[in-house]
N, C-alpha and C. Protein backbone atom coordinates (compact mmCIF):
# COMPACT_ATOMS: atom_id res chain seq x y z
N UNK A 1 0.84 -1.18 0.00
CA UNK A 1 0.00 0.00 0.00
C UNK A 1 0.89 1.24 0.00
N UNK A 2 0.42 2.24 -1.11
CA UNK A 2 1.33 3.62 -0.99
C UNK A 2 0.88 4.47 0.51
N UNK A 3 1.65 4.99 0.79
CA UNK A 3 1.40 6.36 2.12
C UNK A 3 0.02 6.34 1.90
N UNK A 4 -0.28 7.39 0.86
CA UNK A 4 -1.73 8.10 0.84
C UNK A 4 -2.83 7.08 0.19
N UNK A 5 -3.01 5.64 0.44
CA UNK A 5 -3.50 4.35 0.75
C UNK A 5 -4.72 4.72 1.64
N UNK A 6 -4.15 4.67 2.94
CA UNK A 6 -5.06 4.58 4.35
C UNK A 6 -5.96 5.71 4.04
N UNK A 7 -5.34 6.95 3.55
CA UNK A 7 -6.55 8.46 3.45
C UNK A 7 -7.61 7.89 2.53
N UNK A 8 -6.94 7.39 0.77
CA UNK A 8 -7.77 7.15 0.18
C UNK A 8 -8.54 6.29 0.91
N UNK A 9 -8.72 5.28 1.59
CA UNK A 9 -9.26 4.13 2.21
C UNK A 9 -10.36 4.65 3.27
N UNK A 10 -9.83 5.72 3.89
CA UNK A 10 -10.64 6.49 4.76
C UNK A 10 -11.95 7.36 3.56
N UNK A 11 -11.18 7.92 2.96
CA UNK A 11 -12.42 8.64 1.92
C UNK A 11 -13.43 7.71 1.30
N UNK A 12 -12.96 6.54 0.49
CA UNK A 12 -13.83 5.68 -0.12
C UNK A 12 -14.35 4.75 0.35
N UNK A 13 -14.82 4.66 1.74
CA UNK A 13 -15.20 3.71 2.62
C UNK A 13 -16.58 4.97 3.38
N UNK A 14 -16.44 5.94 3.02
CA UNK A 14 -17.50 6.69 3.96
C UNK A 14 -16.72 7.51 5.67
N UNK A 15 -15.40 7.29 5.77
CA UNK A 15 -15.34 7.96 6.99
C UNK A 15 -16.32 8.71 6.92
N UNK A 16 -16.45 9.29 8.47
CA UNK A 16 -17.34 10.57 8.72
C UNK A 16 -16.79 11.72 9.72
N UNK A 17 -15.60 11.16 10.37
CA UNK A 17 -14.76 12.38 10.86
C UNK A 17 -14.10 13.90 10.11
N UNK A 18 -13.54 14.12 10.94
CA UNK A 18 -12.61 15.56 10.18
C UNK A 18 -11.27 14.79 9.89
N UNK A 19 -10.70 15.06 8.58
CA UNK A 19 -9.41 14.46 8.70
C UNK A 19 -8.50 15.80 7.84
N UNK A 20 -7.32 16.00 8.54
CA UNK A 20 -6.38 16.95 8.36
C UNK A 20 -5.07 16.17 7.75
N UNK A 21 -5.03 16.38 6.71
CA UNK A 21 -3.55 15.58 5.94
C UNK A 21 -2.77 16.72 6.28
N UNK A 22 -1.23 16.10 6.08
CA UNK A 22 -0.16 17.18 7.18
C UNK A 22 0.91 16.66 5.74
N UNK A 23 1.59 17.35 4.81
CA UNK A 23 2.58 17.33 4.43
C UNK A 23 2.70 18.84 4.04
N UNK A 24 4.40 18.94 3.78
CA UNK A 24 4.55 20.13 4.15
C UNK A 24 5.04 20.74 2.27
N UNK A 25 4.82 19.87 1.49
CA UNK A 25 5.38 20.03 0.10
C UNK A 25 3.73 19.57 -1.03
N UNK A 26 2.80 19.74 -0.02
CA UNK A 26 1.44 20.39 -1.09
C UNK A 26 0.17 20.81 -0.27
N UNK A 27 -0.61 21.29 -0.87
CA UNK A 27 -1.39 22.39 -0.53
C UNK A 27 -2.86 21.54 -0.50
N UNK A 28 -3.40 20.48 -1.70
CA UNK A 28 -4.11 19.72 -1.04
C UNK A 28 -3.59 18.34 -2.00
N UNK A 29 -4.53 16.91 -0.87
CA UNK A 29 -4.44 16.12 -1.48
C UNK A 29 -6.01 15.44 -1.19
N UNK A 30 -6.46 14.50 -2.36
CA UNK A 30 -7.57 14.12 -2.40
C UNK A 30 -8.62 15.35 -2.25
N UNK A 31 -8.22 16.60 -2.56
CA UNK A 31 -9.27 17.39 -2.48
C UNK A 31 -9.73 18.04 -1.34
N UNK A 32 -8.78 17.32 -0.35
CA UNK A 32 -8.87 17.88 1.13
C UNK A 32 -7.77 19.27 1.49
N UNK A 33 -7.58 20.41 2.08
CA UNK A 33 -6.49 21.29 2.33
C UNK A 33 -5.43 20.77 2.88
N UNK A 34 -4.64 20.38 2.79
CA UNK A 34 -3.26 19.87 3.19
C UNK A 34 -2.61 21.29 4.22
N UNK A 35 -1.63 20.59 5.48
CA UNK A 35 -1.59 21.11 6.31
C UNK A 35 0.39 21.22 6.30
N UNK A 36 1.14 22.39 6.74
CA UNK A 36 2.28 22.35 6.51
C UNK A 36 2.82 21.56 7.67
N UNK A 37 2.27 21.41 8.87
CA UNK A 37 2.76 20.13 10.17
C UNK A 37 1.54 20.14 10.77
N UNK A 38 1.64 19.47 11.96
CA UNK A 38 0.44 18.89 12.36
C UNK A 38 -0.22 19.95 13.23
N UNK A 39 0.91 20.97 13.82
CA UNK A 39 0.46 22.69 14.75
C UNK A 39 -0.45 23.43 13.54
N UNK A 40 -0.64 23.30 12.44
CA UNK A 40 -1.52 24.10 11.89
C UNK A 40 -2.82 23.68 11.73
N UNK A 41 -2.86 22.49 11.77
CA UNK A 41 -4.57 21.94 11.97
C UNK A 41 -5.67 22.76 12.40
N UNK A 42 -6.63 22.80 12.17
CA UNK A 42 -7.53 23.64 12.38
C UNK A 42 -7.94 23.02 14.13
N UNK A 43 -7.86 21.97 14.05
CA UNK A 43 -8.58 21.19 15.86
C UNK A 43 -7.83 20.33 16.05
N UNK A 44 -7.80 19.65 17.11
CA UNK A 44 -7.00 18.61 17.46
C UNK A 44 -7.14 16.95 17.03
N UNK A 45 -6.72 16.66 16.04
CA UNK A 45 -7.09 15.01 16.68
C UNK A 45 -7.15 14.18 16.91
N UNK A 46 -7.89 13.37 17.00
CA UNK A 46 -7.56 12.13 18.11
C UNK A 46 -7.18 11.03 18.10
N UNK A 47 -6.75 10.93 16.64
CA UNK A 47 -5.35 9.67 16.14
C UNK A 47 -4.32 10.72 15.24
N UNK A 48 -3.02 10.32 15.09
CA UNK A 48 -2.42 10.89 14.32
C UNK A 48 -2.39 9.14 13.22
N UNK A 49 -2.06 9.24 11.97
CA UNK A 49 -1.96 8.22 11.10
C UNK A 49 -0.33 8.79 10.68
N UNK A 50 0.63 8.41 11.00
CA UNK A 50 1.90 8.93 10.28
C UNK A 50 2.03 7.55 9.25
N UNK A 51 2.48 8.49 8.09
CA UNK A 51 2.83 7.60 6.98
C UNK A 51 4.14 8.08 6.55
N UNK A 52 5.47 7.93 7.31
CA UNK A 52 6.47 8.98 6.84
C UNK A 52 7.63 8.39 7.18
N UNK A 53 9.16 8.82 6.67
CA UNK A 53 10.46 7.76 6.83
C UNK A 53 10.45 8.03 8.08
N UNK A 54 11.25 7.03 8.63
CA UNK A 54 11.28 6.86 10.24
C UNK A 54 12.26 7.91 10.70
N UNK A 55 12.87 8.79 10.25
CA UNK A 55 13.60 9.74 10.59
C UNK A 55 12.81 11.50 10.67
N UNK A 56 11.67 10.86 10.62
CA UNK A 56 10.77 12.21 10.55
C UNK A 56 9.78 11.29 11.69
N UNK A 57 9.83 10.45 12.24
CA UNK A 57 8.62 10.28 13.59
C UNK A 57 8.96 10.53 14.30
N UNK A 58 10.19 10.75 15.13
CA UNK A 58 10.04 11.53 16.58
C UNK A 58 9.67 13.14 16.53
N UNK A 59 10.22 13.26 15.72
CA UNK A 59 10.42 15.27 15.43
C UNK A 59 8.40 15.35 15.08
N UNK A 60 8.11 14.62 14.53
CA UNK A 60 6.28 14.27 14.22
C UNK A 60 5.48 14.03 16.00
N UNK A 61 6.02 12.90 16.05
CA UNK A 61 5.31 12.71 17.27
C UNK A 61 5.54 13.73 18.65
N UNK A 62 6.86 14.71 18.29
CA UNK A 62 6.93 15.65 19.36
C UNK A 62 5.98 16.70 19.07
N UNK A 63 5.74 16.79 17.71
CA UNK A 63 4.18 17.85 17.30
C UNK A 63 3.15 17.42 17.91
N UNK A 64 2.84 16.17 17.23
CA UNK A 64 1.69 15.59 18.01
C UNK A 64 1.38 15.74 19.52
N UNK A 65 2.67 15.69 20.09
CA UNK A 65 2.60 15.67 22.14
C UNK A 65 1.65 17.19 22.01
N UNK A 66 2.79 18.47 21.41
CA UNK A 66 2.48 19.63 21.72
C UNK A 66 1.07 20.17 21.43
N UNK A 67 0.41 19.47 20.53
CA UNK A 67 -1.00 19.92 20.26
C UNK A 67 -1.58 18.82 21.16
N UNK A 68 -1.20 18.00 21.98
CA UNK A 68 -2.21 16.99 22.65
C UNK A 68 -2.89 16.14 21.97
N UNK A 69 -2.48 15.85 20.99
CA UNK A 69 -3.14 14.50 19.88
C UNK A 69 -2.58 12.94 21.04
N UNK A 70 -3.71 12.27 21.41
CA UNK A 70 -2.97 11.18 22.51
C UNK A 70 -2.90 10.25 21.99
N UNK A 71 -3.32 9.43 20.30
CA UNK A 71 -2.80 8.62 20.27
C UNK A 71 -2.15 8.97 18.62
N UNK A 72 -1.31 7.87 18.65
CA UNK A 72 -0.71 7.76 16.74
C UNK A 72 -0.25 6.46 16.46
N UNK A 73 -0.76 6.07 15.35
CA UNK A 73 -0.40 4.61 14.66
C UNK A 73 1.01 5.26 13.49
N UNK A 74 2.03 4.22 13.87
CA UNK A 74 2.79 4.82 12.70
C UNK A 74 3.09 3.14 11.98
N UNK A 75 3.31 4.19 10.77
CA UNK A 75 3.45 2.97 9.90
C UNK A 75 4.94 3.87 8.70
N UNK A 76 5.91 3.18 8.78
CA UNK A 76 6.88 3.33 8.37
C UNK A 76 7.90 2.56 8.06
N UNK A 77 8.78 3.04 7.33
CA UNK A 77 9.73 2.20 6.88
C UNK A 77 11.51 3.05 7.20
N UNK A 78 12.41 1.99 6.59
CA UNK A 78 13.95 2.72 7.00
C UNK A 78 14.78 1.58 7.85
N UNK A 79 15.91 1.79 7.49
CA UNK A 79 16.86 1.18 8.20
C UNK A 79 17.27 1.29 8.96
N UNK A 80 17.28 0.49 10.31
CA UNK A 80 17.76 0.80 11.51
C UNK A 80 19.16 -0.05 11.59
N UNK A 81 19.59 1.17 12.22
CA UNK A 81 21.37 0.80 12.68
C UNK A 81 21.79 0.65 13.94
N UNK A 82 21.91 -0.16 14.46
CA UNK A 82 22.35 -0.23 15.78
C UNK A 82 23.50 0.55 16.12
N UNK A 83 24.04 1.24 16.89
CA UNK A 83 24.98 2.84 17.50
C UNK A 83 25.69 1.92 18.61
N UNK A 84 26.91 1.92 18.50
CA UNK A 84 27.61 1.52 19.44
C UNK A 84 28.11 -0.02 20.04
């Protein structure tokens, strides 16, 4: 499944929530307003869905803390190196 998979999946299934897509290199996707990080959202909410290299989820999920979003599913990819 590509990244923007789960949104489409959310749209063509009937969600009925608010959903705020967060990339910072377009303006909309699926027709929805695209958001430059997750502090510009219009409301808070209450899953984050990260679809992004694993070197962009902590610096993500420290957004997420600061707006109080309490939970996030991440789904990612990348190579991990063991340090030391």
């Amino acid at each position: 499944m590509y990244p923007a998979g789960i949104l489409r999946n959310l749209l063509d299934y009937g969600y009925s929530g608010d959903i705020y897509p967060v990339n910072p290199k377009r303006q909309t996707v699926f027709g929805l307003p695209c958001y430059p990080d997750v502090t510009q959202t219009p409301q808070r909410a209450d899953v984050a869905i990260l679809t992004i290299p694993r070197r962009a989820v902590l610096p993500t999920l420290r957004q997420c803390l600061t707006v109080g979003i309490p939970a996030a599913l991440i789904i990612t990819a990348g190579r991990y190196r063991r340090r030391g």
